[in-house]
C-alpha atoms as a PDB file:
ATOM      1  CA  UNK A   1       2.302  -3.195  -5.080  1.00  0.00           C
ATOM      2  CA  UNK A   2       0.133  -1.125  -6.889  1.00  0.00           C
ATOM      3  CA  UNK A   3      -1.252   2.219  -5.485  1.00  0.00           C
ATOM      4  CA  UNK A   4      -4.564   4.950  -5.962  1.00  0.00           C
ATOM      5  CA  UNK A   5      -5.854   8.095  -4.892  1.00  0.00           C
ATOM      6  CA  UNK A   6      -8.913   9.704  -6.504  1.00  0.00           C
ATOM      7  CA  UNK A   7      -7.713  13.013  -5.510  1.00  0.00           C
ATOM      8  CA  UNK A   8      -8.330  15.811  -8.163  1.00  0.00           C
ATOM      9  CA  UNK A   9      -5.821  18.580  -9.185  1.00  0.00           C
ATOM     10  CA  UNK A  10      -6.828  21.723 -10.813  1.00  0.00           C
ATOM     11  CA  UNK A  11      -3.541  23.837 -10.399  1.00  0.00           C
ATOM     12  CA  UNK A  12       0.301  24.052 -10.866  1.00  0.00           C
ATOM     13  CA  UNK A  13       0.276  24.687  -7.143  1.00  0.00           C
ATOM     14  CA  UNK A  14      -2.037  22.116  -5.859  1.00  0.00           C
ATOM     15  CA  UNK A  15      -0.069  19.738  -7.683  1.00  0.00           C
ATOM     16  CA  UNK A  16       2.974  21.331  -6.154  1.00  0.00           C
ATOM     17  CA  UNK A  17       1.768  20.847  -2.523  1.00  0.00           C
ATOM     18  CA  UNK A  18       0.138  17.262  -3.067  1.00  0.00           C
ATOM     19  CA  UNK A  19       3.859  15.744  -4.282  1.00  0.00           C
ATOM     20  CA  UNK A  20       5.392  17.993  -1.194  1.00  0.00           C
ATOM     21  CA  UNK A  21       3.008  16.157   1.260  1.00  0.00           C
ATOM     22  CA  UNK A  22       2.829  13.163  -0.236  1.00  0.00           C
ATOM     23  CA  UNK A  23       6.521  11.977  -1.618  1.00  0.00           C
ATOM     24  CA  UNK A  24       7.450  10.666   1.756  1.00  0.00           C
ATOM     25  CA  UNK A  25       4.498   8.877   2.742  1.00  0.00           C
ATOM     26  CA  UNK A  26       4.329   7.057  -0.568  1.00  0.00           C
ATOM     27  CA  UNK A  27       7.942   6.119  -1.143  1.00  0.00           C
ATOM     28  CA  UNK A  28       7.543   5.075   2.946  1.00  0.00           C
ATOM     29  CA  UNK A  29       4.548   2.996   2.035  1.00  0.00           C
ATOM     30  CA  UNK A  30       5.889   0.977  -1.011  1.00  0.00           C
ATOM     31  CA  UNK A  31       9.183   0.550   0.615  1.00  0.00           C
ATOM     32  CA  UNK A  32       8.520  -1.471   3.645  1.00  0.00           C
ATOM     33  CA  UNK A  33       5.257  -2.791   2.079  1.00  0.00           C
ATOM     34  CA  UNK A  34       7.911  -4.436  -0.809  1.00  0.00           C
ATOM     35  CA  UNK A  35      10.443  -5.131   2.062  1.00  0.00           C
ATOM     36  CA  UNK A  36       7.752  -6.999   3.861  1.00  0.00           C
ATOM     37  CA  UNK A  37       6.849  -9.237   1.157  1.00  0.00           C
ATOM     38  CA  UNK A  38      10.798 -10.268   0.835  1.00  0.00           C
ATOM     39  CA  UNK A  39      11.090 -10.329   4.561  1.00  0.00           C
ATOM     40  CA  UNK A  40       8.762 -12.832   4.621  1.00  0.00           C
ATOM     41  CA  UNK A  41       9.215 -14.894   1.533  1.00  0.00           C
ATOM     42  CA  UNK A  42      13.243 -15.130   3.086  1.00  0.00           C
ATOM     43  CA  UNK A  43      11.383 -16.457   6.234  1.00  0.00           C
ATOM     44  CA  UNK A  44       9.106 -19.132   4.904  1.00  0.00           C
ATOM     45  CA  UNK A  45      11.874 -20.354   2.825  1.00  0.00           C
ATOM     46  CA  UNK A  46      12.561 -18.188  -0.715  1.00  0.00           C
ATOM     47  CA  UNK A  47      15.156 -16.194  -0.815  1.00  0.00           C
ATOM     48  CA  UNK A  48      15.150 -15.075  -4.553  1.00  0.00           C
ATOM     49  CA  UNK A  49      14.120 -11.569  -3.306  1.00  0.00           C
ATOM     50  CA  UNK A  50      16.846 -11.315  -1.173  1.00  0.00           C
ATOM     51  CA  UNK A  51      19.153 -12.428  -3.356  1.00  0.00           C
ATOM     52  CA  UNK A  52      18.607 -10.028  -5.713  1.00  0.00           C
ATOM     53  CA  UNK A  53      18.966  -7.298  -2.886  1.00  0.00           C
ATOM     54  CA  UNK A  54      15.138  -6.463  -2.555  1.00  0.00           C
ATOM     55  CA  UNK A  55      14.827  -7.363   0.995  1.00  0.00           C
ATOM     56  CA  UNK A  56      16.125  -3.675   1.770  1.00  0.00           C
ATOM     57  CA  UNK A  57      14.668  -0.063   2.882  1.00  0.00           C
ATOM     58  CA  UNK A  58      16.556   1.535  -0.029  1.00  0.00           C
ATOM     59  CA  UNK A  59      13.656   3.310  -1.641  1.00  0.00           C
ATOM     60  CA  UNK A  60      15.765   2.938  -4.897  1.00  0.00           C
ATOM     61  CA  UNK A  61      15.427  -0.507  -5.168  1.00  0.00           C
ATOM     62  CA  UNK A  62      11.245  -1.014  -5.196  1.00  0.00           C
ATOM     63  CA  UNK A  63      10.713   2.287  -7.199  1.00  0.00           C
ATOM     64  CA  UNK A  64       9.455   1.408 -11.029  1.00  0.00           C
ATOM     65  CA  UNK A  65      10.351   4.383 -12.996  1.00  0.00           C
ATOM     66  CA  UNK A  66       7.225   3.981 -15.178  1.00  0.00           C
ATOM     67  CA  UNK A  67       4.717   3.134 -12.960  1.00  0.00           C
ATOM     68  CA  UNK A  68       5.677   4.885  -9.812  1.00  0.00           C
ATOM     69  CA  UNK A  69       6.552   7.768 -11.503  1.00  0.00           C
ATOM     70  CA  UNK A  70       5.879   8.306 -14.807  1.00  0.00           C
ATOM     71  CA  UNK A  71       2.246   7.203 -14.904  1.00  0.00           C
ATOM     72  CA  UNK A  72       0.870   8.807 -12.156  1.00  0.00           C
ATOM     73  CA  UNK A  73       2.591  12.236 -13.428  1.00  0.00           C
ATOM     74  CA  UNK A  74       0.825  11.757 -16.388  1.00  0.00           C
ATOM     75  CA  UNK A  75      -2.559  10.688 -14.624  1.00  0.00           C
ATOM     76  CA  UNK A  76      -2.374  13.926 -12.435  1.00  0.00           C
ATOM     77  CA  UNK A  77      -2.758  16.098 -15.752  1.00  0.00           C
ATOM     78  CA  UNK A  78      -5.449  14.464 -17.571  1.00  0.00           C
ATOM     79  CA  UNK A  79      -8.543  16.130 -16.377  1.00  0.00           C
ATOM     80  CA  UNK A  80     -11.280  13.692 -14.613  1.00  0.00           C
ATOM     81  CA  UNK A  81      -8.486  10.784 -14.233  1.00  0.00           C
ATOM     82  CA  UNK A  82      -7.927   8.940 -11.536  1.00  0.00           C
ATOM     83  CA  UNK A  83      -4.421   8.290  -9.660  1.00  0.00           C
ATOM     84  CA  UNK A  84      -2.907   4.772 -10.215  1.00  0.00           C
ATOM     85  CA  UNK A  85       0.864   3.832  -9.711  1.00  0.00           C
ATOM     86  CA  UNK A  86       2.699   0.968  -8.813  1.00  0.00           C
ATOM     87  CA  UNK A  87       6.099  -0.218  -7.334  1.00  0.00           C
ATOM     88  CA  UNK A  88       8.127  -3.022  -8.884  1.00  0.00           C
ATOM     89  CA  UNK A  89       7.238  -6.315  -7.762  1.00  0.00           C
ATOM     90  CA  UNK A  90       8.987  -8.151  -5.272  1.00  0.00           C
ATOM     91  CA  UNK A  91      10.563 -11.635  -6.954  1.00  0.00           C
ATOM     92  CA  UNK A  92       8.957 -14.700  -5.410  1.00  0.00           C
ATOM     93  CA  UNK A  93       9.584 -18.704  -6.040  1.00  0.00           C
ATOM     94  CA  UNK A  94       6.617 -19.503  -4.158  1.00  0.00           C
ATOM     95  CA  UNK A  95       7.901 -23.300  -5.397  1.00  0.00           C
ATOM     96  CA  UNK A  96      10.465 -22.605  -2.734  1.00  0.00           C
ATOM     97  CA  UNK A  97       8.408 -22.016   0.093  1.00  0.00           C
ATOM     98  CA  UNK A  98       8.113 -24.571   2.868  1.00  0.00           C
ATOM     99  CA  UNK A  99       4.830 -25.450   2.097  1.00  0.00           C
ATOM    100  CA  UNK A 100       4.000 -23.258  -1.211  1.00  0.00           C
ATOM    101  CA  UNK A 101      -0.070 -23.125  -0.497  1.00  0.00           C
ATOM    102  CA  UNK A 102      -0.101 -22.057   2.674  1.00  0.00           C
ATOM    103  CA  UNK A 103       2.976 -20.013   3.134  1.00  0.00           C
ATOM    104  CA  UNK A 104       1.802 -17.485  -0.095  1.00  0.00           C
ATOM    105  CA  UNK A 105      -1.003 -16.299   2.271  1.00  0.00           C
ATOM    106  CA  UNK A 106       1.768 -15.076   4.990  1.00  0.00           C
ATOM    107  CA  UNK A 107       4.121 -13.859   2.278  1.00  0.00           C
ATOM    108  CA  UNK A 108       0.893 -11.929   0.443  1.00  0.00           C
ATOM    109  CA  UNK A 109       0.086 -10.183   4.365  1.00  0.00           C
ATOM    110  CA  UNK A 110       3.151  -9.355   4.821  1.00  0.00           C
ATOM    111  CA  UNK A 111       3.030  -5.772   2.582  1.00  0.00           C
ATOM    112  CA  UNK A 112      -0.310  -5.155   4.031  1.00  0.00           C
ATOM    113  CA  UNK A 113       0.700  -5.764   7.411  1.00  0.00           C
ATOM    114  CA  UNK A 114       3.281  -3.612   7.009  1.00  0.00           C
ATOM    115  CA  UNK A 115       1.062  -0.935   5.570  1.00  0.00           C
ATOM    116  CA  UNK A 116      -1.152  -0.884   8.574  1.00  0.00           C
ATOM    117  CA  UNK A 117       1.837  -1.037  11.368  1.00  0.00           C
ATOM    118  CA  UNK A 118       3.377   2.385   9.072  1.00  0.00           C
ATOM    119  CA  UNK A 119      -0.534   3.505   9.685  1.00  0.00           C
ATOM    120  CA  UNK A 120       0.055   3.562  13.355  1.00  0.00           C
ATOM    121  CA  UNK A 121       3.388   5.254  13.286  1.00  0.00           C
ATOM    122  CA  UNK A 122       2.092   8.294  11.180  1.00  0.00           C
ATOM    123  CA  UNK A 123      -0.813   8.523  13.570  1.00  0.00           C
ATOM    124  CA  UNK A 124       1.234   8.575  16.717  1.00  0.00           C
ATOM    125  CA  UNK A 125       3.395  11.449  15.003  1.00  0.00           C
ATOM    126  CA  UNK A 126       0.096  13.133  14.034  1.00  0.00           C
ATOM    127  CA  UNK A 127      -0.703  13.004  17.300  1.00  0.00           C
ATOM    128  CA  UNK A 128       2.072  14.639  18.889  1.00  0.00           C
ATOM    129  CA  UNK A 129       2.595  17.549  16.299  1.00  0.00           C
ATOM    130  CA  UNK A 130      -1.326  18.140  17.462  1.00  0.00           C
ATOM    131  CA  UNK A 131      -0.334  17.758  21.163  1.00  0.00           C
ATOM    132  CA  UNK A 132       2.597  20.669  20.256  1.00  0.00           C
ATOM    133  CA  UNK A 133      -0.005  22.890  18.555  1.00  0.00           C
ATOM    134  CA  UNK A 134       2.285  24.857  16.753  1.00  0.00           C
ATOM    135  CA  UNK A 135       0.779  27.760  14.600  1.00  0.00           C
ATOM    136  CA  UNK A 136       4.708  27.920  12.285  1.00  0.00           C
ATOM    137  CA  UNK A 137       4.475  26.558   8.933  1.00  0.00           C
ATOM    138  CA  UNK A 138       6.645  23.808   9.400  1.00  0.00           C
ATOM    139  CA  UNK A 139       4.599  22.503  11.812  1.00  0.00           C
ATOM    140  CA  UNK A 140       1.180  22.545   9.818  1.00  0.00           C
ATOM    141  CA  UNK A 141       3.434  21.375   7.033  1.00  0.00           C
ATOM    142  CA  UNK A 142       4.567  18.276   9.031  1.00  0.00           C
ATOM    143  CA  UNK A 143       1.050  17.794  10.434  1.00  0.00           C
ATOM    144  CA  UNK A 144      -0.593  17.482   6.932  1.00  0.00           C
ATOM    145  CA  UNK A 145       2.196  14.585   6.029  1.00  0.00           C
ATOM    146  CA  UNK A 146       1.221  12.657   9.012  1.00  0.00           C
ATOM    147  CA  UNK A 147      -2.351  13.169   7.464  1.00  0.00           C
ATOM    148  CA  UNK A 148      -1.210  12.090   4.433  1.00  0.00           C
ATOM    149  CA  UNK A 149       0.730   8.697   5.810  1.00  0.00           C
ATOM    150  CA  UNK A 150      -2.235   7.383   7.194  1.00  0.00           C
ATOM    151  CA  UNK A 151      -4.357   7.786   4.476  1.00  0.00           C
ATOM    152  CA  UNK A 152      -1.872   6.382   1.836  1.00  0.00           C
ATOM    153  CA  UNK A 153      -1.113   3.704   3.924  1.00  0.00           C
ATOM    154  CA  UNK A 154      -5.044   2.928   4.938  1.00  0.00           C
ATOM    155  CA  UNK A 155      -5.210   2.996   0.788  1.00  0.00           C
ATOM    156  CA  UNK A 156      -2.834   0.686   0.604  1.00  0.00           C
ATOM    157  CA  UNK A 157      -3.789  -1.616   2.507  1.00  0.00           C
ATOM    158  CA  UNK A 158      -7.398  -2.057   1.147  1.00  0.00           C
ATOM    159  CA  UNK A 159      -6.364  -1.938  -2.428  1.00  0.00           C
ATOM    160  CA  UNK A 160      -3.360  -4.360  -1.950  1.00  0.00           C
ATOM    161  CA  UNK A 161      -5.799  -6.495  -0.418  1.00  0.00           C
ATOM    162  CA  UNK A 162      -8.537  -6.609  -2.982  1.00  0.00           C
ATOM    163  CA  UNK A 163      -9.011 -10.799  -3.837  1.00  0.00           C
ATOM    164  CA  UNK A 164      -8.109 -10.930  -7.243  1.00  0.00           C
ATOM    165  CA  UNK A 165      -4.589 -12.009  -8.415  1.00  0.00           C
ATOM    166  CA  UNK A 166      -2.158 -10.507  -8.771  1.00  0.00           C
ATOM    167  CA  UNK A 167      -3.021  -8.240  -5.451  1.00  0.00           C
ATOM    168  CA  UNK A 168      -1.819  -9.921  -2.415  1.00  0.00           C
ATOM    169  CA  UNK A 169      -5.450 -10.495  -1.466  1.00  0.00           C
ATOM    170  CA  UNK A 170      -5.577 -13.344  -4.658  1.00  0.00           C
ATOM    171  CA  UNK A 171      -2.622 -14.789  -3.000  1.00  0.00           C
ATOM    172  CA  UNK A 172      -4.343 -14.639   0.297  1.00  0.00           C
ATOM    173  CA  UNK A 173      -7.996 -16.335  -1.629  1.00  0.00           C
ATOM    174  CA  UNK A 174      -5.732 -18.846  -3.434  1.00  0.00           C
ATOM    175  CA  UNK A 175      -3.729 -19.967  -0.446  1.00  0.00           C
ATOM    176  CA  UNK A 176      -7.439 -20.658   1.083  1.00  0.00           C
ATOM    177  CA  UNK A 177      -9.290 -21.989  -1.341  1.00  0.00           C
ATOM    178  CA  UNK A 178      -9.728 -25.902  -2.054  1.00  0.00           C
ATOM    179  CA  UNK A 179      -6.587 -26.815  -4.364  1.00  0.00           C
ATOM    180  CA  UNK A 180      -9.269 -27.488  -7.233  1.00  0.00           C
ATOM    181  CA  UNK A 181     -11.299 -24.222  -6.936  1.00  0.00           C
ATOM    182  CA  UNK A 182      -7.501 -22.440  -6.447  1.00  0.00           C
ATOM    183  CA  UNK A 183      -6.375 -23.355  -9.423  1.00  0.00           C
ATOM    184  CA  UNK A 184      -9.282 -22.405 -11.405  1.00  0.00           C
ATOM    185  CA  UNK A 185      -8.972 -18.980  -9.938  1.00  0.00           C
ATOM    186  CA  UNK A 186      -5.254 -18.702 -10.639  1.00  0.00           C
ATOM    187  CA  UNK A 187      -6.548 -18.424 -14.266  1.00  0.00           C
ATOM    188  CA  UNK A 188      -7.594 -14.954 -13.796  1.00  0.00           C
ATOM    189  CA  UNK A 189      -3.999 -13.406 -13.053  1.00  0.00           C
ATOM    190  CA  UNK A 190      -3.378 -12.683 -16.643  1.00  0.00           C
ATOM    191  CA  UNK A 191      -6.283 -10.387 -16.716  1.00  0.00           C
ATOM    192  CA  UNK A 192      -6.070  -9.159 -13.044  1.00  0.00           C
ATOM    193  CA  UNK A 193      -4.785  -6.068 -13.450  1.00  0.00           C
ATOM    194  CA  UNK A 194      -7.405  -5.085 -16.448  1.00  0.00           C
ATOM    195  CA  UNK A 195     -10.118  -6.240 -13.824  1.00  0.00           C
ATOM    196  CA  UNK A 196      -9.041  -3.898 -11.462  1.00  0.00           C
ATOM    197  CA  UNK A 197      -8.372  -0.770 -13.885  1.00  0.00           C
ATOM    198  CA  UNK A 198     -12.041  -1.401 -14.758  1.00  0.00           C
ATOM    199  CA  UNK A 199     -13.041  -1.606 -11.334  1.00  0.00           C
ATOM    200  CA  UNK A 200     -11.165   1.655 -10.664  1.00  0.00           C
ATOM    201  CA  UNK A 201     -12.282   3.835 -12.852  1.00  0.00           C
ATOM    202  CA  UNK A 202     -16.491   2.539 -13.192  1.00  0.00           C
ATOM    203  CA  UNK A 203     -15.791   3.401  -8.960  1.00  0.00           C
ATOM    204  CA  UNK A 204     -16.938  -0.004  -8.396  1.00  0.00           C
ATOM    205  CA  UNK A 205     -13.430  -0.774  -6.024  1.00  0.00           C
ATOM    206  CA  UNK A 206     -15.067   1.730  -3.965  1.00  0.00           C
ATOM    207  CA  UNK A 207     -17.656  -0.664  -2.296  1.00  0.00           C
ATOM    208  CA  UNK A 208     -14.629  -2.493  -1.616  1.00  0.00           C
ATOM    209  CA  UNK A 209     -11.748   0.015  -0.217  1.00  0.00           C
ATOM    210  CA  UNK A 210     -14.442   2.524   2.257  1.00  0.00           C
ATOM    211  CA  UNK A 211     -15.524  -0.186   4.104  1.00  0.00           C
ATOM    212  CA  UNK A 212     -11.987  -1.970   4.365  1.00  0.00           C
ATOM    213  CA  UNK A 213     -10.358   1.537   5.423  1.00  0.00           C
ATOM    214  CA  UNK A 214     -12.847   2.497   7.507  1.00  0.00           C
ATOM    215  CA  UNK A 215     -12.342  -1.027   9.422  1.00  0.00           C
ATOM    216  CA  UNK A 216      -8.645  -0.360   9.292  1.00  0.00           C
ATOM    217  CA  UNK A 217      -9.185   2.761  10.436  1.00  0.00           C
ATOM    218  CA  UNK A 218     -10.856   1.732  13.497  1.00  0.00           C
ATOM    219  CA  UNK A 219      -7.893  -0.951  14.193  1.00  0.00           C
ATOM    220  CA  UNK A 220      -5.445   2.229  14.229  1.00  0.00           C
ATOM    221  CA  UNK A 221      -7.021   4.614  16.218  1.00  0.00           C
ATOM    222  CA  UNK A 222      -7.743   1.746  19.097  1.00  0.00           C
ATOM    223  CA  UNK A 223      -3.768   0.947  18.460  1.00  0.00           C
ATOM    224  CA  UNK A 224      -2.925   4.501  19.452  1.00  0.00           C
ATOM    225  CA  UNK A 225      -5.389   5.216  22.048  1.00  0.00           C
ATOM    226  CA  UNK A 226      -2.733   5.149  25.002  1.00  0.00           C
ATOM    227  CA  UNK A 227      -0.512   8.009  23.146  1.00  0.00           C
ATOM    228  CA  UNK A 228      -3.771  10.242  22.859  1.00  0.00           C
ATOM    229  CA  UNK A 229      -4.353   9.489  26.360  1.00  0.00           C
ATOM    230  CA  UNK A 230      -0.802  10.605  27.231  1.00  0.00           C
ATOM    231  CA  UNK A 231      -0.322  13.448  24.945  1.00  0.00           C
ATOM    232  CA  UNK A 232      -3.158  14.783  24.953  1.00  0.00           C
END
């Protein structure tokens, strides 16, 4: 499940505060999103994730030491780079799925899905810390995490969802696709993830992820309308 952020980091201490406020969101994020994908893959009939112990919320197991951590350390000192990470992969026989085609687009949701639902969750907690209006710096401390768990999840979610293979939303086009037209688009998953580095850093994802999160976006704060109404 791969993972961006164009933020920009001049200082020791900016860097400082941006892994503060956003360690837990992200190790949140990937964990359930990876969980999800075994979840479901267990569900429709595979279950070589869960075998191998990756249907769990142990952060441990979904963390990739290179790309989760040491490439976007690296990335966050090169001036002018972008943010890029990734988590390990989830396993998947999608051979052993009920009915392979059409259960890889359920599987592929699944890590989105989860995404948005974790979306929600932060935005109900922002909204009570801002219903408690605390002025201590625990508080505003807290409050920017919440901040920071909606957007990383909202990221998430578009990116992940992006339909090229290997992001889930190839799996989703594949599974959807004619079986003839699927399989000539399958070809591209050797080069997927060079297609979307390029489309990173030219900025050309963006025309894809604003539009998606700002959609999302719209889907959460409807979601959590009732708690605003309640709290505050």
């Amino acid at each position: 499940m791969p993972f961006l952020s164009s933020d920009k980091i001049t200082t020791m201490d900016e860097l400082i505060q941006k892994i503060a406020v956003y360690a837990l969101p992200v190790i949140f994020a990937i964990t359930l999103h990876e969980a999800a994908h075994a979840f479901a893959a267990k569900y429709f009939g595979d279950a070589t994730a869960y075998l191998q112990g990756r249907m769990s919320l142990n952060p441990v197991k979904h963390i990739d030491p290179f790309g989760t951590i040491i490439i976007p350390l690296v990335l966050l000192f090169l001036p002018g780079s972008f943010l890029f990470g990734y988590a390990k992969p989830v396993p998947i026989d999608f051979g052993r799925l009920r009915k392979p085609k059409r259960d890889m687009a359920w599987v592929a949701l699944a890590g989105p899905m989860a995404n948005l639902v974790m979306a929600v969750m932060w935005q109900i907690l922002l909204i009570v810390l801002l219903a408690l209006n605390s002025d201590a710096d625990i508080a505003q401390f807290f409050l920017q995490v919440a901040q920071a768990g909606v957007f990383t999840n909202l990221l998430i979610f578009a990116f992940n969802l992006f339909p090229i293979p290997p992001l889930d939303g190839g799996r989703v086009l594949f599974s959807i696709l004619p079986n003839k037209q699927a399989y000539q688009f399958a070809r591209l998953e050797p080069y997927g993830f060079f297609i979307v580095l390029a489309l990173v850093y030219f900025q050309v994802l963006n025309f894809w992820m604003a539009p998606v999160m700002y959609v999302a976006n719209i889907a959460v704060q409807l979601l959590v309308f009732p708690f605003k109404f309640i709290l505050i």
